[in-house]
N, C-alpha and C. Protein backbone atom coordinates (compact mmCIF):
# COMPACT_ATOMS: atom_id res chain seq x y z
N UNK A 1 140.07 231.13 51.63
CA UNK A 1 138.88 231.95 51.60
C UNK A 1 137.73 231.11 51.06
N UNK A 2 136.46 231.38 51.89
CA UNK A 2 135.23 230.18 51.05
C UNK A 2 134.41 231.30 50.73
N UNK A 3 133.73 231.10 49.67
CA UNK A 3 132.68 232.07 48.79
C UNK A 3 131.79 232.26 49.96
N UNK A 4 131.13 233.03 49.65
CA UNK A 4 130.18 233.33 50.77
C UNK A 4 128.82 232.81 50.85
N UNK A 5 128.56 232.10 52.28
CA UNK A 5 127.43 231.14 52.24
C UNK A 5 126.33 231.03 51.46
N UNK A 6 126.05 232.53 51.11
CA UNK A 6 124.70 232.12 50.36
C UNK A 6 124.85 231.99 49.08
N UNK A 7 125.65 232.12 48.21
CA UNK A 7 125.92 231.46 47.09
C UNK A 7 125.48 230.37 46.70
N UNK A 8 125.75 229.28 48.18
CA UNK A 8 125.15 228.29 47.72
C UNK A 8 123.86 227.94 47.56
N UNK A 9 123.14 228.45 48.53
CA UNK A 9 121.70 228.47 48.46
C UNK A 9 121.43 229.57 46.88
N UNK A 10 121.67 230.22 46.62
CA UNK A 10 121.54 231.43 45.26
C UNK A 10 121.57 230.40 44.16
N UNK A 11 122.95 229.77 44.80
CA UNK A 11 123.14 228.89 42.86
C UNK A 11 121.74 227.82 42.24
N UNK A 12 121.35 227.30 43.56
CA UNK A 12 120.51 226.56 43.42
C UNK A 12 118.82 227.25 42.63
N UNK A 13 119.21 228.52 42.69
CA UNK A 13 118.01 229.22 42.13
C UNK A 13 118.00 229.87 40.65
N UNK A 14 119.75 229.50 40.81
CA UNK A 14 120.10 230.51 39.34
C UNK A 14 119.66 229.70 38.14
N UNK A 15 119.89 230.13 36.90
CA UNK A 15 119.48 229.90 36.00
C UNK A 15 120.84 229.71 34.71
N UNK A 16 120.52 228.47 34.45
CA UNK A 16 122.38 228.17 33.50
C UNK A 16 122.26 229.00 32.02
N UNK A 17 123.35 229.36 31.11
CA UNK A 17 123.39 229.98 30.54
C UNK A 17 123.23 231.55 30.37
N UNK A 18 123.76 232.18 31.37
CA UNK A 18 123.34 233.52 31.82
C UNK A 18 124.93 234.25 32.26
N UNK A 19 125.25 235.24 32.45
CA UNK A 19 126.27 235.89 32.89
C UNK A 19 126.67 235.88 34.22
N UNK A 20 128.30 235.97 34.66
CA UNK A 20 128.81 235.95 35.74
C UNK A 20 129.58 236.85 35.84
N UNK A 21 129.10 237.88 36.61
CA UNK A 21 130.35 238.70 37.19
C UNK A 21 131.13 238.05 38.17
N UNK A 22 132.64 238.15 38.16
CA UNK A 22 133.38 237.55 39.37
C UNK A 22 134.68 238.31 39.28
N UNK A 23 134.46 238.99 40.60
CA UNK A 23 135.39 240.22 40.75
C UNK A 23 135.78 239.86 42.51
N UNK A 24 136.12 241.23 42.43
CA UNK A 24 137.01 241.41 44.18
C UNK A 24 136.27 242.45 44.50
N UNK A 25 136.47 243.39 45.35
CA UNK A 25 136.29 244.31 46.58
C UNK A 25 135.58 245.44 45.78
N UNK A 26 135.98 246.06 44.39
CA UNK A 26 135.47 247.13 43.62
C UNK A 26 133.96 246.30 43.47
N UNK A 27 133.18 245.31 43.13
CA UNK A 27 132.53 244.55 42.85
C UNK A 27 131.41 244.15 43.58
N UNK A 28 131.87 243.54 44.74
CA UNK A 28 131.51 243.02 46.12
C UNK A 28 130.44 244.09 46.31
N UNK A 29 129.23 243.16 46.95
CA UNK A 29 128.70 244.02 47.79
C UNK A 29 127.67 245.46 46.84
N UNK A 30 127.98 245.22 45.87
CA UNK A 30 127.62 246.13 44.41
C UNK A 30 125.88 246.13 44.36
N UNK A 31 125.11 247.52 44.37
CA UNK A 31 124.10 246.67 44.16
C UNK A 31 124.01 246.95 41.87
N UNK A 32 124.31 245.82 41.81
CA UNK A 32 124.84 245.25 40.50
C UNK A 32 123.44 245.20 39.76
N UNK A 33 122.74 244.08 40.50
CA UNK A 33 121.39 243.88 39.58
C UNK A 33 120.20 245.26 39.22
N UNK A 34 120.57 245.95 40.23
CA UNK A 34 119.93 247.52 40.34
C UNK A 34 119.78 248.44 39.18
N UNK A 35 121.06 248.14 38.51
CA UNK A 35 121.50 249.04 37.78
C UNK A 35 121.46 248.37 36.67
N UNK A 36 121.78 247.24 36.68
CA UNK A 36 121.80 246.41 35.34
C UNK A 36 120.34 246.59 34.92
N UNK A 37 119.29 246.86 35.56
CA UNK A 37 117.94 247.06 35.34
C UNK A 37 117.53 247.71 33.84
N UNK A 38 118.06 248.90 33.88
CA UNK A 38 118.12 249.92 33.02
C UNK A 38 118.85 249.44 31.77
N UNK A 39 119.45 248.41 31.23
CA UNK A 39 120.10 248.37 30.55
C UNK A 39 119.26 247.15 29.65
N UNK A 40 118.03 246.73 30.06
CA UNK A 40 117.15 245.82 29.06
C UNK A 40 117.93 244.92 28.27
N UNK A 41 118.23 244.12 29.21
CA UNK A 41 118.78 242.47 29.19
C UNK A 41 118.04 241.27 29.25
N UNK A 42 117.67 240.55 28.29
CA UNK A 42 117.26 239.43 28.88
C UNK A 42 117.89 238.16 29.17
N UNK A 43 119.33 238.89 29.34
CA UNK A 43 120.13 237.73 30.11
C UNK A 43 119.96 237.32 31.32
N UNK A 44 121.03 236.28 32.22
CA UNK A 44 120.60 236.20 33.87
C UNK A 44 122.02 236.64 34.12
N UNK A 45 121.77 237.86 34.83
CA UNK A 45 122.86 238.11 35.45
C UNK A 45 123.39 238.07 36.88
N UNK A 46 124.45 237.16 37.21
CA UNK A 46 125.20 236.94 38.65
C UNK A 46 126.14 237.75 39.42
N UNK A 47 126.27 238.29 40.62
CA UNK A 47 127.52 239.03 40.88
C UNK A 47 127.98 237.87 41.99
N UNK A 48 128.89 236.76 41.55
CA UNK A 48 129.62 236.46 42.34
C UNK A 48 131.15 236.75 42.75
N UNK A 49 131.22 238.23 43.28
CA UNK A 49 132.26 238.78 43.57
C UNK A 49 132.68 238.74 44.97
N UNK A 50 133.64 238.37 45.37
CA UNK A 50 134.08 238.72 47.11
C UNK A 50 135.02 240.01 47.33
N UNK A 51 134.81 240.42 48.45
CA UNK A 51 135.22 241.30 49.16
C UNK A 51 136.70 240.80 49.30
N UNK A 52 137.87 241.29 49.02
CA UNK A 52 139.15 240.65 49.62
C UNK A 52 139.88 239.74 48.79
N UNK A 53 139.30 239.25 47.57
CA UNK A 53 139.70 238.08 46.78
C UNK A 53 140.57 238.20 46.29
N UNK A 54 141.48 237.30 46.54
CA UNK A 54 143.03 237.71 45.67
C UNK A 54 143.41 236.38 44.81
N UNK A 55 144.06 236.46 43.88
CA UNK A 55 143.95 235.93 42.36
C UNK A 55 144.47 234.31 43.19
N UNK A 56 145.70 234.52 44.24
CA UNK A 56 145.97 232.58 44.74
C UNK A 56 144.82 231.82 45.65
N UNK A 57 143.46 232.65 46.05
CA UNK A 57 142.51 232.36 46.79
C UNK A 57 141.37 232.05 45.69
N UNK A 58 141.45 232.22 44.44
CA UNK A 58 140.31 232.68 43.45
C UNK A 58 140.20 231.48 42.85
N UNK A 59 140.67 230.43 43.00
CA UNK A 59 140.99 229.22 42.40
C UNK A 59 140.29 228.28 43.19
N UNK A 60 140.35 228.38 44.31
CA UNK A 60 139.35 227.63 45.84
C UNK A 60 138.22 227.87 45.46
N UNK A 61 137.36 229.25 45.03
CA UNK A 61 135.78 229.25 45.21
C UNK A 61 135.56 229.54 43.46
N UNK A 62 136.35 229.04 42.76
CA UNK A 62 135.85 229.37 41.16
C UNK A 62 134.84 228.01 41.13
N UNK A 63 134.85 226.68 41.38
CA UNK A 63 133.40 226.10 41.14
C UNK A 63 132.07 226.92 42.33
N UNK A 64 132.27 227.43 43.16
CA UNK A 64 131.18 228.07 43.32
C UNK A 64 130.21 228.78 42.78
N UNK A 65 131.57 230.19 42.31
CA UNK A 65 131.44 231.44 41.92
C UNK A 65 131.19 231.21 40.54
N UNK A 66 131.38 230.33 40.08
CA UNK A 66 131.33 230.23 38.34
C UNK A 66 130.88 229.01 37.80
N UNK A 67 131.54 227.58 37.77
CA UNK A 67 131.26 226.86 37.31
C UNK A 67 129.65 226.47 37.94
N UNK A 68 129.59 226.23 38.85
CA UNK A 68 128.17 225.88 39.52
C UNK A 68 127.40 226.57 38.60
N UNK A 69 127.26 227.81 37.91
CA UNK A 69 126.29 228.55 36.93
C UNK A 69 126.40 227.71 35.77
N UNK A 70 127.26 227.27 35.21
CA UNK A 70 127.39 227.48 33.90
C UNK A 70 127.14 228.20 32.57
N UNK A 71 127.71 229.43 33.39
CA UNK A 71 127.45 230.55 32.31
C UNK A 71 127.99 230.24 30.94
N UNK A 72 127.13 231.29 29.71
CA UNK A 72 127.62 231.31 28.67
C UNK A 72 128.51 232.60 28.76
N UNK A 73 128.39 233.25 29.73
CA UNK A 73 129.73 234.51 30.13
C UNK A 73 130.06 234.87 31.01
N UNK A 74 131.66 234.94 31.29
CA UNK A 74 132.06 235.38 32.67
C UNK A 74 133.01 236.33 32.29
N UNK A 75 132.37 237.85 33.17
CA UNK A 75 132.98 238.97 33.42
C UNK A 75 133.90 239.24 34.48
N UNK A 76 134.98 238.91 34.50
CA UNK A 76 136.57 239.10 35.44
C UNK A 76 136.87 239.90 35.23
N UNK A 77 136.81 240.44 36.81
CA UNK A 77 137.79 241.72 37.39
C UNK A 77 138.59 241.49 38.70
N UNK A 78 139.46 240.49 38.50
CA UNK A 78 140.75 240.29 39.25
C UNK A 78 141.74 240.75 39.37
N UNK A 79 142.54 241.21 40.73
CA UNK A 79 143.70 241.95 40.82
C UNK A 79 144.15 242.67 41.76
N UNK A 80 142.63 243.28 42.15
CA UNK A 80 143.04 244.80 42.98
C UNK A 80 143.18 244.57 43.80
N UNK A 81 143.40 243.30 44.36
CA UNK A 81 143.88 243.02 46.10
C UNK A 81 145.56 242.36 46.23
N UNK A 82 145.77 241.74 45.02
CA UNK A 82 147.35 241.50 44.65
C UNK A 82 148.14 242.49 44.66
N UNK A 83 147.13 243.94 44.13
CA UNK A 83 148.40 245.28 43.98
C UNK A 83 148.51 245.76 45.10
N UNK A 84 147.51 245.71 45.97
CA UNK A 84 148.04 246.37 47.56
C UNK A 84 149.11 245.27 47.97
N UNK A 85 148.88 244.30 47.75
CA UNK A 85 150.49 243.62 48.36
C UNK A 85 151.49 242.86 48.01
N UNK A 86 151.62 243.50 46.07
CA UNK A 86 152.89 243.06 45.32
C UNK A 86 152.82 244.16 44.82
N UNK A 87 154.23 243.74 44.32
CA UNK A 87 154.38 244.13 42.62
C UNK A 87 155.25 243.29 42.29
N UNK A 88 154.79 241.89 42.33
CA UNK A 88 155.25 240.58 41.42
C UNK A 88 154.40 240.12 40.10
N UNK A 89 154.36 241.41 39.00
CA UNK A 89 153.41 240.88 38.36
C UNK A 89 153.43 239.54 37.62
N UNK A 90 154.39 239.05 37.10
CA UNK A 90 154.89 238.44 36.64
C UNK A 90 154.02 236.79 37.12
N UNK A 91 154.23 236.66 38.60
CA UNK A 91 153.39 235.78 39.47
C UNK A 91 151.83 235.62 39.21
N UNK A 92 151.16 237.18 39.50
CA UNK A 92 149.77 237.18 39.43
C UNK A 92 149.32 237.54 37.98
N UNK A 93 150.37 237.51 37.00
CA UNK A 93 149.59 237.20 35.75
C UNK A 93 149.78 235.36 35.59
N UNK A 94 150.34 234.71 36.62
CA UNK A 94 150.73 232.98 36.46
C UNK A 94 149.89 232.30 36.92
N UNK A 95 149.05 233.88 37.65
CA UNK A 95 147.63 233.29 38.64
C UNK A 95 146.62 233.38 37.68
N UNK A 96 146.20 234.17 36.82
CA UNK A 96 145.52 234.46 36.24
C UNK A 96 145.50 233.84 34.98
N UNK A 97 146.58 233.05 34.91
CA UNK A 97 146.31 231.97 33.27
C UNK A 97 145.90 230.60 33.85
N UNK A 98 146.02 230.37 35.01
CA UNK A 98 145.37 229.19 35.36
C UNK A 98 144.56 229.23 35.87
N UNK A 99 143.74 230.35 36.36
CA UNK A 99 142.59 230.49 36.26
C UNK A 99 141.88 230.82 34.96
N UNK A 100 141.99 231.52 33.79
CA UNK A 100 141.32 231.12 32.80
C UNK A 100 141.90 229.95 32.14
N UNK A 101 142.28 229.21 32.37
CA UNK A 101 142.65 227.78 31.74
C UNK A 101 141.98 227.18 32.34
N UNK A 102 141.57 226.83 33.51
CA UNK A 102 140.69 225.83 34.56
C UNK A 102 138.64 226.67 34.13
N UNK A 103 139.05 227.50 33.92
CA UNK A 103 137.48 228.32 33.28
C UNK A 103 137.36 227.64 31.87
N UNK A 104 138.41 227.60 30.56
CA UNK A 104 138.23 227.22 29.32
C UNK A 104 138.21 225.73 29.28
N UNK A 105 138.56 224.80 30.15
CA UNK A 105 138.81 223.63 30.35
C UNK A 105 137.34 222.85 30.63
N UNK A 106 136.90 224.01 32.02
CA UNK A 106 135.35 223.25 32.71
C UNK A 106 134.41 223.79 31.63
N UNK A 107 134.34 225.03 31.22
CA UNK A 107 133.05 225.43 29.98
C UNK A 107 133.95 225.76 29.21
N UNK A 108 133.99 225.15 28.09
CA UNK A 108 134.55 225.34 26.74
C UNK A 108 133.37 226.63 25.64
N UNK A 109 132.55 226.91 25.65
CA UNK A 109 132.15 226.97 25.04
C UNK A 109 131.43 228.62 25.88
N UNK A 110 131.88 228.91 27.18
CA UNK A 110 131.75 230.24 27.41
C UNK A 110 132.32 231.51 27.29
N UNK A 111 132.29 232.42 26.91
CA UNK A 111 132.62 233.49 26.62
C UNK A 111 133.51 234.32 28.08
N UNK A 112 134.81 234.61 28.09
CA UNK A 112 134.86 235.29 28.79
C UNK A 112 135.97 236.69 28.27
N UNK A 113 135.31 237.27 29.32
CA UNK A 113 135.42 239.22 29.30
C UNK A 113 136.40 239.40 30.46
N UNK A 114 137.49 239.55 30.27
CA UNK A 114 138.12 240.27 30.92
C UNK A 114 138.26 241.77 31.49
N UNK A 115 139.01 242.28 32.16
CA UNK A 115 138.35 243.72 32.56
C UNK A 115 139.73 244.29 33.32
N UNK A 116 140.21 245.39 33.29
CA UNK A 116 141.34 245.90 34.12
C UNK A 116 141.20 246.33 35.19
N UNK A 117 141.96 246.02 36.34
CA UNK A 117 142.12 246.44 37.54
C UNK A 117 141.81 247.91 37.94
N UNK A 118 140.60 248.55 38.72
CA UNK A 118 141.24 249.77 39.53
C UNK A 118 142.34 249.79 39.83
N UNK A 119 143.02 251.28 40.00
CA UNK A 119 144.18 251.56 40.43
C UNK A 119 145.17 252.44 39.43
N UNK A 120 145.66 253.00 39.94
CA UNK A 120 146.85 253.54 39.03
C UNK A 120 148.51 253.87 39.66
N UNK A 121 149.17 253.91 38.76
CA UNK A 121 150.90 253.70 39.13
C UNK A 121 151.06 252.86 38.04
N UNK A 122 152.75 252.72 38.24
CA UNK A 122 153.33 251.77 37.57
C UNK A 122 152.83 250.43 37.39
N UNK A 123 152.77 250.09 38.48
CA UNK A 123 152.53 248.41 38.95
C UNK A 123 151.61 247.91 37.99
N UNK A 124 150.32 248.70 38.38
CA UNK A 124 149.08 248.75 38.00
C UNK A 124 149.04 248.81 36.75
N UNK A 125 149.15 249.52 35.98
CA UNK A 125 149.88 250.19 34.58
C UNK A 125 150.08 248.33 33.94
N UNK A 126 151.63 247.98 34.14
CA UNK A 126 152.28 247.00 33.54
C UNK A 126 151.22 245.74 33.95
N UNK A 127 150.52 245.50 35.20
CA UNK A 127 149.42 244.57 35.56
C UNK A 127 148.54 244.74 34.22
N UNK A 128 148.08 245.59 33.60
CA UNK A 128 146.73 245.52 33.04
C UNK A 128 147.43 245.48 31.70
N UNK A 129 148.41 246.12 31.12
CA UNK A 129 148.52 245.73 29.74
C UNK A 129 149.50 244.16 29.56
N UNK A 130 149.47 243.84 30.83
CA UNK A 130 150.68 241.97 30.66
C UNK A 130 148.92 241.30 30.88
N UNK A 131 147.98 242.15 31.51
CA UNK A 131 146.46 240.97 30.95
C UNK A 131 146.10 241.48 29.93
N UNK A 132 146.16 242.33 29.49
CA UNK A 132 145.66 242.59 28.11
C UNK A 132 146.19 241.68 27.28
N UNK A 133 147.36 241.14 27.33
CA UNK A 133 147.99 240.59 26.32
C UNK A 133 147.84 238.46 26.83
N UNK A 134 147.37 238.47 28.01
CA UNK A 134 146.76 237.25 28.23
C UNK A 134 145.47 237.18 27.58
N UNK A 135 144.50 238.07 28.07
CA UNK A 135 143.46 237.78 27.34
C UNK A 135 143.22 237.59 26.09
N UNK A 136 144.46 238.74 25.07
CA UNK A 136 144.34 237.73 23.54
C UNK A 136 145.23 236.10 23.34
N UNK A 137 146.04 235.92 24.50
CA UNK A 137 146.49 234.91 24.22
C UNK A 137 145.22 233.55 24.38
N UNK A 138 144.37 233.92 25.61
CA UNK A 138 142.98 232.91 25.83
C UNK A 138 142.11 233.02 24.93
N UNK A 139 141.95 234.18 24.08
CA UNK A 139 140.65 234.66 23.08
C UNK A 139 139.56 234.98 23.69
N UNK A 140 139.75 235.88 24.72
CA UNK A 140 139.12 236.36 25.67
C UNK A 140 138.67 237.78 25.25
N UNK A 141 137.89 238.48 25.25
CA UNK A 141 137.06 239.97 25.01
C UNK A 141 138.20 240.52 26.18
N UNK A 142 138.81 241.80 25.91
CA UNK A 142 139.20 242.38 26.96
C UNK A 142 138.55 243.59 26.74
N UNK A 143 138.52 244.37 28.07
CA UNK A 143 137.56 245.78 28.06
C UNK A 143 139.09 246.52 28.96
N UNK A 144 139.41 248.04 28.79
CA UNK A 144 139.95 248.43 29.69
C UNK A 144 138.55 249.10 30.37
N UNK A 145 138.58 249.45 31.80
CA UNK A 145 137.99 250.18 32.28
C UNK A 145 138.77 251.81 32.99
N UNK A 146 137.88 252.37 32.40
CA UNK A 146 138.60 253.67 32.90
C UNK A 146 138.60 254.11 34.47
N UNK A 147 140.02 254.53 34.49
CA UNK A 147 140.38 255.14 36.13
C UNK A 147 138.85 256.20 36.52
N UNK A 148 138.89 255.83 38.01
CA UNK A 148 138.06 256.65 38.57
C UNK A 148 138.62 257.37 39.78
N UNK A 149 137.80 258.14 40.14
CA UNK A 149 138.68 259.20 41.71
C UNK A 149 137.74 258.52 42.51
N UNK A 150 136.64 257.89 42.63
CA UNK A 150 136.35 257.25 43.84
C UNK A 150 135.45 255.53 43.78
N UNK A 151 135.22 255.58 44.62
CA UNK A 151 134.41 254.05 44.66
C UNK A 151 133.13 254.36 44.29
N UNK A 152 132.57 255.23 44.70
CA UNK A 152 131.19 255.16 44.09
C UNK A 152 131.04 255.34 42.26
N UNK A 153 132.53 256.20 41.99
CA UNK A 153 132.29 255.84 40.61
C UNK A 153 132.53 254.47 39.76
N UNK A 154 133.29 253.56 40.49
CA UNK A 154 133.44 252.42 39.95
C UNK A 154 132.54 251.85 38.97
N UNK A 155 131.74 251.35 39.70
CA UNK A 155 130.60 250.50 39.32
C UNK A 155 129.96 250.73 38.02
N UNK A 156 129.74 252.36 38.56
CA UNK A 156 129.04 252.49 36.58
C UNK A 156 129.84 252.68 35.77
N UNK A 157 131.13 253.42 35.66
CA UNK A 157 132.23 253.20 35.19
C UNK A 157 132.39 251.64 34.52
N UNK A 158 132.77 251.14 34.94
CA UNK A 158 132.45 249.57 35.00
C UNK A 158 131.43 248.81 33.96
N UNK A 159 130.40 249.30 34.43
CA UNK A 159 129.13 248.51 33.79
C UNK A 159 128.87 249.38 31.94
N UNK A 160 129.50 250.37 32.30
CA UNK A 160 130.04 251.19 30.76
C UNK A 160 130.27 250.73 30.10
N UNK A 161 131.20 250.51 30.86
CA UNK A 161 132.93 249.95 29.51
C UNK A 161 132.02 248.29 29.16
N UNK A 162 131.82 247.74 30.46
CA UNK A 162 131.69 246.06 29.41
C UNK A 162 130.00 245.92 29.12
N UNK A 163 129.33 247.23 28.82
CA UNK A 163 128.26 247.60 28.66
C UNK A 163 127.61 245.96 27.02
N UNK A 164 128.43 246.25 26.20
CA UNK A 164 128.34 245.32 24.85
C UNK A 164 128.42 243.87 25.77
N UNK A 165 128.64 243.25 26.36
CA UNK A 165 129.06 241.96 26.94
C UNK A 165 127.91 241.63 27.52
N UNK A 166 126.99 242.79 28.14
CA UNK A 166 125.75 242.20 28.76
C UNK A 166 124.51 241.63 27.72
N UNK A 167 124.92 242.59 26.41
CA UNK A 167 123.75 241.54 25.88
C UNK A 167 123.75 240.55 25.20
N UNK A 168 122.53 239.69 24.77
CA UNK A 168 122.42 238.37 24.35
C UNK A 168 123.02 238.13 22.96
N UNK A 169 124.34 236.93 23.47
CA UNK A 169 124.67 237.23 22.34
C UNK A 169 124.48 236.72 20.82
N UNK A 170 122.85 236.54 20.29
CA UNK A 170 122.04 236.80 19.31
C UNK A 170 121.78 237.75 19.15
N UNK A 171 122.46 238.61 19.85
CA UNK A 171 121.86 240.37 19.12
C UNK A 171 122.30 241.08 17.92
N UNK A 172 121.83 241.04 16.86
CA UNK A 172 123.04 241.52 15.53
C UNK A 172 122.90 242.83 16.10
N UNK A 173 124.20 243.67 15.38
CA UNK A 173 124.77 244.76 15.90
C UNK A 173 123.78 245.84 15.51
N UNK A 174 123.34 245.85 14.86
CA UNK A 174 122.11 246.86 14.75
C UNK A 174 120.85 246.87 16.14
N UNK A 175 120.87 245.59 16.33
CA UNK A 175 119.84 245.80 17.62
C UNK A 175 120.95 246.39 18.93
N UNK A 176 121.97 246.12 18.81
CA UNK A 176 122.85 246.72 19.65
C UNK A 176 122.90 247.76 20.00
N UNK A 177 123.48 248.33 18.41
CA UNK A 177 123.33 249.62 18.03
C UNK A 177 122.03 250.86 18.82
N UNK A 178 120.65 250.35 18.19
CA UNK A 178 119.92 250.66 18.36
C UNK A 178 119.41 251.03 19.99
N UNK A 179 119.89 249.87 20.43
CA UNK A 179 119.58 250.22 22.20
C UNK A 179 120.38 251.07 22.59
N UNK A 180 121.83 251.12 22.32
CA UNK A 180 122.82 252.23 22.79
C UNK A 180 122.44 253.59 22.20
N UNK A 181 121.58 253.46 20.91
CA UNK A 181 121.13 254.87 20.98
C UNK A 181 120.19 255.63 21.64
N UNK A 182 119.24 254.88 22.16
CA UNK A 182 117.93 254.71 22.98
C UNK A 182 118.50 255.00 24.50
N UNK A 183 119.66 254.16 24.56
CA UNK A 183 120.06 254.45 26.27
C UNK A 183 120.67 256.02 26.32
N UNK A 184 121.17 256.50 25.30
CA UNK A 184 121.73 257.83 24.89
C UNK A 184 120.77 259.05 25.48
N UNK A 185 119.79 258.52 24.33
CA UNK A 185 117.95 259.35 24.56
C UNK A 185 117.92 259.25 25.64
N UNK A 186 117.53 258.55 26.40
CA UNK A 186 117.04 258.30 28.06
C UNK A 186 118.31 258.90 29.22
N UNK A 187 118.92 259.44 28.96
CA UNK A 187 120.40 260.16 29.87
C UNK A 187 119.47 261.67 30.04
């Protein structure tokens, strides 16, 4: 699978030290920056997510999708295309440590946020708490994200839960604080 063409032309515009979303199909196609609007960031935020991406393909376009930025954070949401056609978790959590090992290796010094798979069942279930327990093994932020009944709820769902991850992280928790109460007001 190759990232999708304009990435490359994008990267060349982006701006280093800024955030990376890099997800699959829940993700893809997102209008991401739209919404992130509202949430008064003065980070740079990326959605390099593909449509279809599955965790043994995710390893081919990670200098695209990621390193080419050199973010100080990358938000991963990998998986949900492995569960439509395993339940070898065991494998695609073997995918998923060498991909954050090849992430902690090229930027040492970026932050990354992990995030749990849409989906629910068993599979799914034992998938997200065997990454939960990778991500403290990397020292990785993990977020669960809560189940939704459809796709359109994803996204904000989503942008919820790893809501703390988008901002700069010079923000002492009081300015944190303070905006999440403000975004409260404004609902």
């Amino acid at each position: 699978m190759k990232a999708k063409k304009q990435y490359t032309f994008l990267n060349k515009l982006a701006k280093g030290n800024g955030i990376v979303l890099w997800g699959s199909t829940s993700l893809a196609e997102q209008p991401v920056n739209e919404l992130l609007q509202g949430f008064h960031t003065s980070q740079n935020i990326y959605n390099r997510s593909i449509a279809g991406l599955r965790l043994k393909e995710a390893e081919t376009v990670l200098e695209q999708c990621v390193m080419e930025l050199s973010p100080s954070r990358v938000i991963i949401n990998l998986g949900e295309e492995d569960l439509l056609v395993s339940d070898d978790v065991a494998q695609m959590i073997e995918q998923y440590r060498w991909i954050l090992y090849k992430i902690h290796v090229s930027l040492p010094h970026c932050q990354l946020v992990v995030t749990t798979v849409p989906g629910r069942g068993e599979v799914c279930d034992c998938f997200n708490e065997e990454l939960k327990k990778l991500a403290k093994e990397f020292g990785c932020t993990f977020y669960r994200i809560p189940a939704v009944s459809t796709e359109e709820e994803f996204l904000p769902t989503f942008l919820g839960a790893v809501k703390l991850a988008l901002y700069d992280s010079n923000l002492g928790y009081s300015d944190i604080a303070t905006r999440a109460v403000f975004d409260l007001m404004m609902q």
